[in-house]
Protein backbone atom coordinates (compact mmCIF):
# COMPACT_ATOMS: atom_id res chain seq x y z
CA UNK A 1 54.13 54.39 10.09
CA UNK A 2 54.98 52.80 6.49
CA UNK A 3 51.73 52.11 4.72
CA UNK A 4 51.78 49.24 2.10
CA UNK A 5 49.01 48.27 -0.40
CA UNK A 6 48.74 44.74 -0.25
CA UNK A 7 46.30 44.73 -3.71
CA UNK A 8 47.69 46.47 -6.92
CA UNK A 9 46.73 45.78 -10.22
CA UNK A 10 49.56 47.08 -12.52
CA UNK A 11 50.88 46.09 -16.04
CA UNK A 12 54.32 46.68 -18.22
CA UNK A 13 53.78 50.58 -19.67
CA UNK A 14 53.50 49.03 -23.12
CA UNK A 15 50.66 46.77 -21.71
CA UNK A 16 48.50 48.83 -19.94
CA UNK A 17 45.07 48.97 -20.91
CA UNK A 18 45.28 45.89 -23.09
CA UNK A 19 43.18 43.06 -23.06
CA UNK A 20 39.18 42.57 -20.89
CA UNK A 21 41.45 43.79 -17.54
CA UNK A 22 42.61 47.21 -17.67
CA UNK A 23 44.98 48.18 -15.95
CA UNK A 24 47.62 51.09 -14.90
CA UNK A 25 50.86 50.74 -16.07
CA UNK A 26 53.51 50.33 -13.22
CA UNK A 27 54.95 53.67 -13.75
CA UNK A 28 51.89 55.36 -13.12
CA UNK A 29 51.07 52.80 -10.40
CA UNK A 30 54.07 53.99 -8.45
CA UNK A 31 53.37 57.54 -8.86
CA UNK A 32 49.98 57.12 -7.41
CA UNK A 33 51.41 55.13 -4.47
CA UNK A 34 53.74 57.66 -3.91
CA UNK A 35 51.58 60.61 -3.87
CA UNK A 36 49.39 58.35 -1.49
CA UNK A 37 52.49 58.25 1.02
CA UNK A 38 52.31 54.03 -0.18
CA UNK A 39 55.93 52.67 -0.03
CA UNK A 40 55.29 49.45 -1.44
CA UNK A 41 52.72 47.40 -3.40
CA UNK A 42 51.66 43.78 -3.78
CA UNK A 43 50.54 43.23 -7.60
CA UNK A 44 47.95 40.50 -7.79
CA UNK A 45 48.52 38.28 -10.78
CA UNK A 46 45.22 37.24 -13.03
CA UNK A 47 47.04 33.73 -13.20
CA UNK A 48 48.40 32.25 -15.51
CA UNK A 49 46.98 33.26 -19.14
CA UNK A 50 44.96 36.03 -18.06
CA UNK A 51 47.27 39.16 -18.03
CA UNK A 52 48.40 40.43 -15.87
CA UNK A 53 50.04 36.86 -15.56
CA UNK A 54 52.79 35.79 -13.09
CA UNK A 55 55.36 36.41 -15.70
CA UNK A 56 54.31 40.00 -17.00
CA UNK A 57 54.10 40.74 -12.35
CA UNK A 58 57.27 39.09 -12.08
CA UNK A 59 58.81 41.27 -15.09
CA UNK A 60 57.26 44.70 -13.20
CA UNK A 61 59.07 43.83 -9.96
CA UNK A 62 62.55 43.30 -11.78
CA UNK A 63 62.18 47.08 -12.71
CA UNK A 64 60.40 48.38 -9.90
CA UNK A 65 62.00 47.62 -6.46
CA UNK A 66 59.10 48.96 -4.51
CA UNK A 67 56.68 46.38 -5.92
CA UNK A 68 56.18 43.02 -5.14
CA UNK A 69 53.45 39.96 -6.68
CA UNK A 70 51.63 37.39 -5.55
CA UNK A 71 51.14 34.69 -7.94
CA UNK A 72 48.02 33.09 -8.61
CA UNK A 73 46.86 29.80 -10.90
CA UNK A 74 44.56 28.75 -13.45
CA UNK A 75 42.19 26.12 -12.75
CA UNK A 76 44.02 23.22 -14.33
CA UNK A 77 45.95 19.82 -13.28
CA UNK A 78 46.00 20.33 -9.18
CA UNK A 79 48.78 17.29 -9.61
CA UNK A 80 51.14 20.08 -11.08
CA UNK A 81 50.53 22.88 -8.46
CA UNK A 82 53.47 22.57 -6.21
CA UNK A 83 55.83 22.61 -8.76
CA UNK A 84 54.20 25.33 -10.67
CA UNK A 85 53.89 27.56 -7.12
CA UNK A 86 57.82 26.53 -6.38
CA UNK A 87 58.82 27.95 -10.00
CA UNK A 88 57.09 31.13 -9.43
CA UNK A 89 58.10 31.40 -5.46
CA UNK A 90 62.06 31.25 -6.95
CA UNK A 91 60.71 34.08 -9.33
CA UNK A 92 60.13 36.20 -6.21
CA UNK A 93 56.40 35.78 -5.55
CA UNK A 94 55.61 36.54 -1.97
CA UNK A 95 52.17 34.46 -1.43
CA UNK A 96 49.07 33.39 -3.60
CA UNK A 97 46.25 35.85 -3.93
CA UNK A 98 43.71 37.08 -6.20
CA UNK A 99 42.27 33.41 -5.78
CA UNK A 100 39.81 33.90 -8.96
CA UNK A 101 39.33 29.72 -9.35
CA UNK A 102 35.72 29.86 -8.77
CA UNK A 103 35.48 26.26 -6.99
CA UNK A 104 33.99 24.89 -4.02
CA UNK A 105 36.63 24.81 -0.96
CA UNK A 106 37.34 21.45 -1.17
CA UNK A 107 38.02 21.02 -4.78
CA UNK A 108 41.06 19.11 -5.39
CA UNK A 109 42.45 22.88 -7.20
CA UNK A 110 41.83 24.71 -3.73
CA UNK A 111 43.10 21.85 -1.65
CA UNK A 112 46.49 21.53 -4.23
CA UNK A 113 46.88 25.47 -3.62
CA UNK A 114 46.08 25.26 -0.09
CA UNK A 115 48.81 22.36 0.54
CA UNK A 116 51.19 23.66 -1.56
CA UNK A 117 50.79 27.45 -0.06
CA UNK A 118 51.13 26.18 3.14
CA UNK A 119 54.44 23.28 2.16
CA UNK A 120 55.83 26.44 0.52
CA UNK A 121 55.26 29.14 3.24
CA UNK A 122 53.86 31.00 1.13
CA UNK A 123 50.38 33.35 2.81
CA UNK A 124 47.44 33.09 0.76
């Protein structure tokens, strides 16, 4: 049986440990997988200006094959939310997760990500 992890936190090598969020770099990240018989990890994106952000995930996953992100959003303009989520699904993100936004359910944010999650088939 292939086991996945479906929640990694990784950064570029020359990031890690930056910043309030600390993470691993991806090298290490890998390594650890590895070692835990793990052939491939979902990175969960902080959004987009808290790092790691959906450009810094999509950058790791150029350079590691065995990685994959989700993308995730900041809490801004729900009118803009499709096309942001399209951008990032032709960057190679694979769903929406690490869903930080702390809003009620049916704030126009959550319903924007919800409709455009679902428009996009992408899993949240």
């Amino acid at each position: 049986m292939k086991k996945i992890d479906i929640h990694v936190h990784a950064r570029l090598p020359e990031r890690a440990g930056e910043g309030a969020f600390h993470s691993s770099d991806a090298i290490k990240m890998m390594n650890y997988l590895k070692e835990k018989q793990i052939v491939h990890g979902i990175i969960m994106s902080m959004g987009e200006s808290k790092a790691p952000d959906n450009m810094e995930c999509a950058e790791i996953c150029k350079i590691e094959k065995r990685l994959s992100w989700n993308c995730n959003f900041d809490a801004r303009n729900p009118d803009s939310i499709f096309e942001r989520m399209a951008v990032y699904k032709e960057m190679g993100a694979v769903g929406v997760g690490e869903l930080c936004i702390n809003e009620r359910m049916d704030s126009p944010i959550l319903q924007a990500i919800f409709a455009s999650a679902e428009k996009l088939e992408l899993p949240v």
